[in-house]
PDB file of N, CA and C in Angstrom:
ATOM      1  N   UNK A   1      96.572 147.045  96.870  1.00  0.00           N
ATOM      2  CA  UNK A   1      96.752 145.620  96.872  1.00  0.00           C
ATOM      3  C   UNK A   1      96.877 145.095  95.441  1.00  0.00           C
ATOM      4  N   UNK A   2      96.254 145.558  94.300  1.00  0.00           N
ATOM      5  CA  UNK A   2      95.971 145.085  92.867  1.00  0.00           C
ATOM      6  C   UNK A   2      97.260 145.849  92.189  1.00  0.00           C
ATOM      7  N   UNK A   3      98.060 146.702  92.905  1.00  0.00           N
ATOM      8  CA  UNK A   3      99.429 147.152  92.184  1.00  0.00           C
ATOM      9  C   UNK A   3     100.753 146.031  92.469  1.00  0.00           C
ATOM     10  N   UNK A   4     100.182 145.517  93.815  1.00  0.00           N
ATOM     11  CA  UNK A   4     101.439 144.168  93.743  1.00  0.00           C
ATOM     12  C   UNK A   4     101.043 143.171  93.435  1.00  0.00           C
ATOM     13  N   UNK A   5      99.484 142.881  92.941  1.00  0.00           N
ATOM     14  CA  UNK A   5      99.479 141.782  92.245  1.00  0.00           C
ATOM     15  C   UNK A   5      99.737 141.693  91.254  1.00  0.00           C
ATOM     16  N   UNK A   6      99.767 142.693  90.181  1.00  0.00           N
ATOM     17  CA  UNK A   6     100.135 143.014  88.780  1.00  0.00           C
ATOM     18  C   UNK A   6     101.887 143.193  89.004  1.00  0.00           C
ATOM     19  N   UNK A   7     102.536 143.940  89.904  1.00  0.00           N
ATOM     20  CA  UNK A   7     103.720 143.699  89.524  1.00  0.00           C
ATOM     21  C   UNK A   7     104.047 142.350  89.813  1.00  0.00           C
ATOM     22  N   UNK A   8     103.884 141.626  90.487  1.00  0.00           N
ATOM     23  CA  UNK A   8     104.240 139.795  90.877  1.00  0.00           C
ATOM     24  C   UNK A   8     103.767 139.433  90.056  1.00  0.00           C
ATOM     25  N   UNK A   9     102.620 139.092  89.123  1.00  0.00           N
ATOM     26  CA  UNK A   9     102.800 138.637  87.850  1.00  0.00           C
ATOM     27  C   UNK A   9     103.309 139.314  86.995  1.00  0.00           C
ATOM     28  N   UNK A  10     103.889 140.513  86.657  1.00  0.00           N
ATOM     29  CA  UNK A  10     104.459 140.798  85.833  1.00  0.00           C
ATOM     30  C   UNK A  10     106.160 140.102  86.156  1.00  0.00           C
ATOM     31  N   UNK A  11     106.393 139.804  87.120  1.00  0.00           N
ATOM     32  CA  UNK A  11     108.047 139.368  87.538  1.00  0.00           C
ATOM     33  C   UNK A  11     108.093 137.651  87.192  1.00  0.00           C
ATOM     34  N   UNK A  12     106.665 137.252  87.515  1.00  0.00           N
ATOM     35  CA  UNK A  12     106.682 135.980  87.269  1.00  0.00           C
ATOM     36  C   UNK A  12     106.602 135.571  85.404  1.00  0.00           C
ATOM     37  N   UNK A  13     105.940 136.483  85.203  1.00  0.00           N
ATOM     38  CA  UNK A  13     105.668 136.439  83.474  1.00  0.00           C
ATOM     39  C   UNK A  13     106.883 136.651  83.136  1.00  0.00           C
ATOM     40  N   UNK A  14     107.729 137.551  83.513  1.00  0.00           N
ATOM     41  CA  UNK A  14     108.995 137.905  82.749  1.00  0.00           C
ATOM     42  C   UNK A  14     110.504 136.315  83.198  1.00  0.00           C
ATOM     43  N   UNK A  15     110.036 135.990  84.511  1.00  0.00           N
ATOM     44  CA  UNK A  15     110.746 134.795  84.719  1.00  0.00           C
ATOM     45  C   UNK A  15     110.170 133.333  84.003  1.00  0.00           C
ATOM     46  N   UNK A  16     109.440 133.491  83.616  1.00  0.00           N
ATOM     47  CA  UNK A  16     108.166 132.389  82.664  1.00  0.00           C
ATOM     48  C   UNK A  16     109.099 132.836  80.989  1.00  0.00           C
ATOM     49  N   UNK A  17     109.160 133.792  80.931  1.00  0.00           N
ATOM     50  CA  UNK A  17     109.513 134.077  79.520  1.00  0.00           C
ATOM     51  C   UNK A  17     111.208 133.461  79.405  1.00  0.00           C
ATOM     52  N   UNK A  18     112.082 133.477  80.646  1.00  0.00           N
ATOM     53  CA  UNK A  18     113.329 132.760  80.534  1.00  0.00           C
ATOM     54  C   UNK A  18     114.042 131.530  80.812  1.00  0.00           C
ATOM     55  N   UNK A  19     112.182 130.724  80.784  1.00  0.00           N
ATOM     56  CA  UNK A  19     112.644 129.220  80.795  1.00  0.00           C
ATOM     57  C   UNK A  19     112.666 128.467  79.969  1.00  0.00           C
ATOM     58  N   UNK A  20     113.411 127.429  79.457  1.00  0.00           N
ATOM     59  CA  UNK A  20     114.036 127.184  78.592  1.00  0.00           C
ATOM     60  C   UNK A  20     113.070 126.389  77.767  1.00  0.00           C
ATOM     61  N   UNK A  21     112.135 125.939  77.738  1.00  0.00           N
ATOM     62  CA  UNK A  21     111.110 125.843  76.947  1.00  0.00           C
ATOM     63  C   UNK A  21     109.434 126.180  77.216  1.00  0.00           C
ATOM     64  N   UNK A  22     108.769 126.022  76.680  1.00  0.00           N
ATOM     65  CA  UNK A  22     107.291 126.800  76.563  1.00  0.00           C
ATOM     66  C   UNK A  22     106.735 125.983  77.333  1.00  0.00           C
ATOM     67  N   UNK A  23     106.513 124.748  77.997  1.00  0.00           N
ATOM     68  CA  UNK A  23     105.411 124.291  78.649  1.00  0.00           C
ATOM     69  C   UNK A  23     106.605 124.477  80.333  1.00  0.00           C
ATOM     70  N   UNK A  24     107.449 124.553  80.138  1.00  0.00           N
ATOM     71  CA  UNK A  24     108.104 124.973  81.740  1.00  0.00           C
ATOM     72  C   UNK A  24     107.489 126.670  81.685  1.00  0.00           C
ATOM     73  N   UNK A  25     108.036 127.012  80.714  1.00  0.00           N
ATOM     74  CA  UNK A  25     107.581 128.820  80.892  1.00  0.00           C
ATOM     75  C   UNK A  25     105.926 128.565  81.470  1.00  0.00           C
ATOM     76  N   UNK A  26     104.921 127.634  80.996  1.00  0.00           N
ATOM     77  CA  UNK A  26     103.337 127.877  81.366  1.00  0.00           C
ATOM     78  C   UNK A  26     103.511 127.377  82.767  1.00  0.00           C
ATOM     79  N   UNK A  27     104.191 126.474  82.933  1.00  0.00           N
ATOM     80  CA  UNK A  27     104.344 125.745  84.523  1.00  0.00           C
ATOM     81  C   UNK A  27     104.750 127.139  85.834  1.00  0.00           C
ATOM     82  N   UNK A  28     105.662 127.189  85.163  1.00  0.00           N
ATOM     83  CA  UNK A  28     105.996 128.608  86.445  1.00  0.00           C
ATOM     84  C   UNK A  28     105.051 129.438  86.580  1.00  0.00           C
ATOM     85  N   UNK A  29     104.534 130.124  85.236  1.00  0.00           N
ATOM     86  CA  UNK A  29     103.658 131.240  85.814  1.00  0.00           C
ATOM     87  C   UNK A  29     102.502 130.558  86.465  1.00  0.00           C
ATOM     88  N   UNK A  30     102.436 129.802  86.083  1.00  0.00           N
ATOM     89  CA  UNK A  30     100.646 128.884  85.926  1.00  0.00           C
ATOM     90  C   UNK A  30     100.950 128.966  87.724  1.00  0.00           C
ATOM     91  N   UNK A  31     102.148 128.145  88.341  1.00  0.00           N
ATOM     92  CA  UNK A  31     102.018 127.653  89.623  1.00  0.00           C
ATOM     93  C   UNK A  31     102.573 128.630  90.309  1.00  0.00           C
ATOM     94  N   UNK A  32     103.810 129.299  90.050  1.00  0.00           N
ATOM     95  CA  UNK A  32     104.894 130.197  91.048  1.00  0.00           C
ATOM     96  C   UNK A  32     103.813 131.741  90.874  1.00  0.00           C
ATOM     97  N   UNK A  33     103.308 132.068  89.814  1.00  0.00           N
ATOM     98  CA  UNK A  33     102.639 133.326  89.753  1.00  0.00           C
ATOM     99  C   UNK A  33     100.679 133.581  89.888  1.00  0.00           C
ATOM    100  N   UNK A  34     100.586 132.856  88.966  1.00  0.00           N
ATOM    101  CA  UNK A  34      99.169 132.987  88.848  1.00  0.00           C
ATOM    102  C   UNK A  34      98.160 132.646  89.942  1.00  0.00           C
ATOM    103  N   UNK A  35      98.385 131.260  90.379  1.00  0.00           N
ATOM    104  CA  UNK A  35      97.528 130.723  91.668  1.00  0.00           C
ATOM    105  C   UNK A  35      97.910 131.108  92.812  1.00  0.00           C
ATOM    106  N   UNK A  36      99.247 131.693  93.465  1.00  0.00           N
ATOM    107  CA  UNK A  36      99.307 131.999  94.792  1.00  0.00           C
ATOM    108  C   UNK A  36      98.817 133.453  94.858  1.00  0.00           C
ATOM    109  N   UNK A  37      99.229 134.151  93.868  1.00  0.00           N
ATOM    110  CA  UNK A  37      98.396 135.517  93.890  1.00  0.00           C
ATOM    111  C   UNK A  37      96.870 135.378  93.365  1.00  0.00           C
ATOM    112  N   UNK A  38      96.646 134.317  92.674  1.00  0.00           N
ATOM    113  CA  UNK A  38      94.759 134.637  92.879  1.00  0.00           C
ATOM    114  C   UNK A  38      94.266 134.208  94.389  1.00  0.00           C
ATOM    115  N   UNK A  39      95.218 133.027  94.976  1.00  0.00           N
ATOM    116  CA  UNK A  39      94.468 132.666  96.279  1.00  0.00           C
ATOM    117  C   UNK A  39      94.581 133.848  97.152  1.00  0.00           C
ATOM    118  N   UNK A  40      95.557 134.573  97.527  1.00  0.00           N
ATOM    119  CA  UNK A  40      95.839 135.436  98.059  1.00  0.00           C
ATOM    120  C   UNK A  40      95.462 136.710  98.031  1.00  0.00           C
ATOM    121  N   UNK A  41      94.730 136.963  96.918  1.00  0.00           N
ATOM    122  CA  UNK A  41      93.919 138.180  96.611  1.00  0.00           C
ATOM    123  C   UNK A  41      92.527 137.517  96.949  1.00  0.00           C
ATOM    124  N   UNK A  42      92.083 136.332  96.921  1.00  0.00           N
ATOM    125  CA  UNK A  42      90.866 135.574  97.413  1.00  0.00           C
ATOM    126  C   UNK A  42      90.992 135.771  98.927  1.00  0.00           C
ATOM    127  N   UNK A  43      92.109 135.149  99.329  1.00  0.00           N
ATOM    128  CA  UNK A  43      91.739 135.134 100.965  1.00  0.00           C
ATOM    129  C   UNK A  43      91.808 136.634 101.823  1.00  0.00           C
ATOM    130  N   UNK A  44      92.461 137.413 100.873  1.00  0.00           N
ATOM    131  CA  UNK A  44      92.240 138.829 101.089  1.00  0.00           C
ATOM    132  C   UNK A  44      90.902 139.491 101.128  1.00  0.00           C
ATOM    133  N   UNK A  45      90.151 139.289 100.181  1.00  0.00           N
ATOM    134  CA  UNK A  45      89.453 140.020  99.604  1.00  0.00           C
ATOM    135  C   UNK A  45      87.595 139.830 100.608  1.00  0.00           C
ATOM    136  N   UNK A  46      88.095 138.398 101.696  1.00  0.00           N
ATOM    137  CA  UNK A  46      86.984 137.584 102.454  1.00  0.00           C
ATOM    138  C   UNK A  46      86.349 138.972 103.008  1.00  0.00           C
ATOM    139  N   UNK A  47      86.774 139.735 104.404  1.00  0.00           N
ATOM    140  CA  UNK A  47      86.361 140.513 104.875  1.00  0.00           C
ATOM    141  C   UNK A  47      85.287 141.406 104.177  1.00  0.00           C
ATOM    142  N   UNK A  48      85.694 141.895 103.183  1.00  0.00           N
ATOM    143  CA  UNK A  48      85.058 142.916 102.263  1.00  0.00           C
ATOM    144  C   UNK A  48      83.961 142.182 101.490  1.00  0.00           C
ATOM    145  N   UNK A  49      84.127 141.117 101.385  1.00  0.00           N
ATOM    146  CA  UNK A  49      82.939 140.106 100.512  1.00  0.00           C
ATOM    147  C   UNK A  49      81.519 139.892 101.807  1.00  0.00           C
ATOM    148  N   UNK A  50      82.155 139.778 103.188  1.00  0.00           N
ATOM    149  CA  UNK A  50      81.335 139.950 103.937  1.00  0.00           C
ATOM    150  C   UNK A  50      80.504 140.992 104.230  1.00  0.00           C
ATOM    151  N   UNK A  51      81.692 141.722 104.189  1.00  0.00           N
ATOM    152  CA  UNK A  51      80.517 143.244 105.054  1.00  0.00           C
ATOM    153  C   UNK A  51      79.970 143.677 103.311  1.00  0.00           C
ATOM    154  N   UNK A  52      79.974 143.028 102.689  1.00  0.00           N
ATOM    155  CA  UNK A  52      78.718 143.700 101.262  1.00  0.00           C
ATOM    156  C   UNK A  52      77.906 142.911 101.231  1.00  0.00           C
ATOM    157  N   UNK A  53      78.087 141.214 101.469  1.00  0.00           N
ATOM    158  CA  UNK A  53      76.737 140.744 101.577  1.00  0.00           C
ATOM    159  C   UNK A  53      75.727 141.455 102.695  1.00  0.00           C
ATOM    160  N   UNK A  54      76.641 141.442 103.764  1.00  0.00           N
ATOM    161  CA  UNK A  54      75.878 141.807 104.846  1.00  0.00           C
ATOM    162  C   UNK A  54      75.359 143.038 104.398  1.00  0.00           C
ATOM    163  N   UNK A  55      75.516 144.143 103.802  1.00  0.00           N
ATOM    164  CA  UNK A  55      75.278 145.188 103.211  1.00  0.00           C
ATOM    165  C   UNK A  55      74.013 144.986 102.309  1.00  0.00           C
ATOM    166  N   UNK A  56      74.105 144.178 101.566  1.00  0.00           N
ATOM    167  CA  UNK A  56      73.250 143.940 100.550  1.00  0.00           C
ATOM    168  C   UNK A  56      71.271 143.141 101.736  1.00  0.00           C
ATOM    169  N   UNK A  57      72.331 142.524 102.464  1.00  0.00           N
ATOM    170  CA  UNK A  57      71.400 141.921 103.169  1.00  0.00           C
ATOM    171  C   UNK A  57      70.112 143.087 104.225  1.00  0.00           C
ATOM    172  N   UNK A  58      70.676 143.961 104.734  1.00  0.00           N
ATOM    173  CA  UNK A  58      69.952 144.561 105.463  1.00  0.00           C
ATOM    174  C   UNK A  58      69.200 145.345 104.856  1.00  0.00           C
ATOM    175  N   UNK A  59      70.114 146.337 103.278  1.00  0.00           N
ATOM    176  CA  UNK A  59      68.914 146.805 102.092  1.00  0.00           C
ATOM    177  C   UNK A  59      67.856 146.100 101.860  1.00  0.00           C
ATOM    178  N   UNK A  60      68.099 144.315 101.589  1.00  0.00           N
ATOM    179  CA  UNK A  60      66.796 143.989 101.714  1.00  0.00           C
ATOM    180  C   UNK A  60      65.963 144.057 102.257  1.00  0.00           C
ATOM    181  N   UNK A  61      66.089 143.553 103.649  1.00  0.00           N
ATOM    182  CA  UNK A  61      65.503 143.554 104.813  1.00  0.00           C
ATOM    183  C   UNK A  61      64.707 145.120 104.799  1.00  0.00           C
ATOM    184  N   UNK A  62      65.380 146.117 104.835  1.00  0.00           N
ATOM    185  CA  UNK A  62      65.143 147.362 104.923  1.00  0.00           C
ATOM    186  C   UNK A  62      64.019 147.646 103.798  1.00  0.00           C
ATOM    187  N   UNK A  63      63.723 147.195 102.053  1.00  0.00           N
ATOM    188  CA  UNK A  63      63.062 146.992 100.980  1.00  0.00           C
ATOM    189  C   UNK A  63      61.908 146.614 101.248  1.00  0.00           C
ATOM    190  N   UNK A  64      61.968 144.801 102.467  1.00  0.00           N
ATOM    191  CA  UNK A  64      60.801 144.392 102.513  1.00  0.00           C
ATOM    192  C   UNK A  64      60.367 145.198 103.637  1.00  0.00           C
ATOM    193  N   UNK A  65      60.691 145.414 104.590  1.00  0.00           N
ATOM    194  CA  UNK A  65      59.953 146.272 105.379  1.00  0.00           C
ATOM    195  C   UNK A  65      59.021 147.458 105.092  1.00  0.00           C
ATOM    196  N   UNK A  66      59.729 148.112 104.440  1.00  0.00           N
ATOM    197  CA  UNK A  66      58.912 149.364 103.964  1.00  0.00           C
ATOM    198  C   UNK A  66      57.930 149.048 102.333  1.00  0.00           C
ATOM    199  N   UNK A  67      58.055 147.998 101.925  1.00  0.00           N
ATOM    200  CA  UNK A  67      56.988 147.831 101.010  1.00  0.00           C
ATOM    201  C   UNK A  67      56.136 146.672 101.894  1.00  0.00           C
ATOM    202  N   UNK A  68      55.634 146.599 102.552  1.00  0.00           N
ATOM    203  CA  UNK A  68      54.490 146.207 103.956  1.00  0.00           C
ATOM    204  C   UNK A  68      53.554 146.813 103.780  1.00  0.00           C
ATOM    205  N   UNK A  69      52.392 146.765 103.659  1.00  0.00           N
ATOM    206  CA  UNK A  69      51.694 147.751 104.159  1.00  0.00           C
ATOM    207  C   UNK A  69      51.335 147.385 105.838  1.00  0.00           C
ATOM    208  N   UNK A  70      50.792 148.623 106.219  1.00  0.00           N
ATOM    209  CA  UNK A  70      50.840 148.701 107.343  1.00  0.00           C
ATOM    210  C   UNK A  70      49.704 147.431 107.567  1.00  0.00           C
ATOM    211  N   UNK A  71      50.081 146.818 108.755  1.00  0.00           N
ATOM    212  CA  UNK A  71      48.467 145.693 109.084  1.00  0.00           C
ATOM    213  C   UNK A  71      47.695 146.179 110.027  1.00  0.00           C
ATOM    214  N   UNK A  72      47.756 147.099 110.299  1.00  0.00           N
ATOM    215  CA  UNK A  72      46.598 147.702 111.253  1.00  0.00           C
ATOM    216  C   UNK A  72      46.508 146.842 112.901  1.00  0.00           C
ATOM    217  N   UNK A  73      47.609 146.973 113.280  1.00  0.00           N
ATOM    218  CA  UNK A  73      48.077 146.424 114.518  1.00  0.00           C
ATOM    219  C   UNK A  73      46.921 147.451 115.811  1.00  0.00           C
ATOM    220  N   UNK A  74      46.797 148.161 115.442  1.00  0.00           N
ATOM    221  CA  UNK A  74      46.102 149.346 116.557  1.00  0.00           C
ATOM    222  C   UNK A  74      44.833 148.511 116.464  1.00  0.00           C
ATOM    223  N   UNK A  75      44.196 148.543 117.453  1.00  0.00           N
ATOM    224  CA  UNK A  75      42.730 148.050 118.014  1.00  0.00           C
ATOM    225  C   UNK A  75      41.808 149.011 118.053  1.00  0.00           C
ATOM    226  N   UNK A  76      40.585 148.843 117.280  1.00  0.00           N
ATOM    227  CA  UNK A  76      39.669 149.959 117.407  1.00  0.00           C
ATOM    228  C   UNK A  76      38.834 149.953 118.684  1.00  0.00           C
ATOM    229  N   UNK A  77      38.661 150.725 119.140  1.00  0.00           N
ATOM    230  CA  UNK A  77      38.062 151.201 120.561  1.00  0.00           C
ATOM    231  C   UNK A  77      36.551 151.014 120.897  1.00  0.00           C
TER     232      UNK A  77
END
């Protein structure tokens, strides 16, 4: 996925470099290159941002559990 985002800004940078002055050249990349491929590598990237929180989340869970000590749930007789 990060090899066609680098070549699409590299196509957009090189079409940025043949506009006819410097604040149109920042306009194109800025809008035609830069932001639709960061959103798009953002809205890509959701799934995987989930399942690591969630990842991160159950290590915890899993952390506090086992640093517990036991409470002595058993009833003495």
């Amino acid at each position: 996925m990060y090899i066609i985002a680098i070549a699409w800004l590299y196509v957009t940078f090189l079409m940025a470099a043949t506009e006819p002055s410097f604040t149109a050249g920042i306009l194109t990349f800025f809008f035609y290159g830069l932001m639709p491929c960061s959103l798009l590598i953002w809205i890509l990237g959701t799934s995987q941002r989930k399942r690591k929180n969630n990842a991160l989340r159950e290590e915890e869970l899993l952390q506090e559990k086992l640093s517990q000590p036991d409470r002595g749930d058993t009833q003495p007789d």
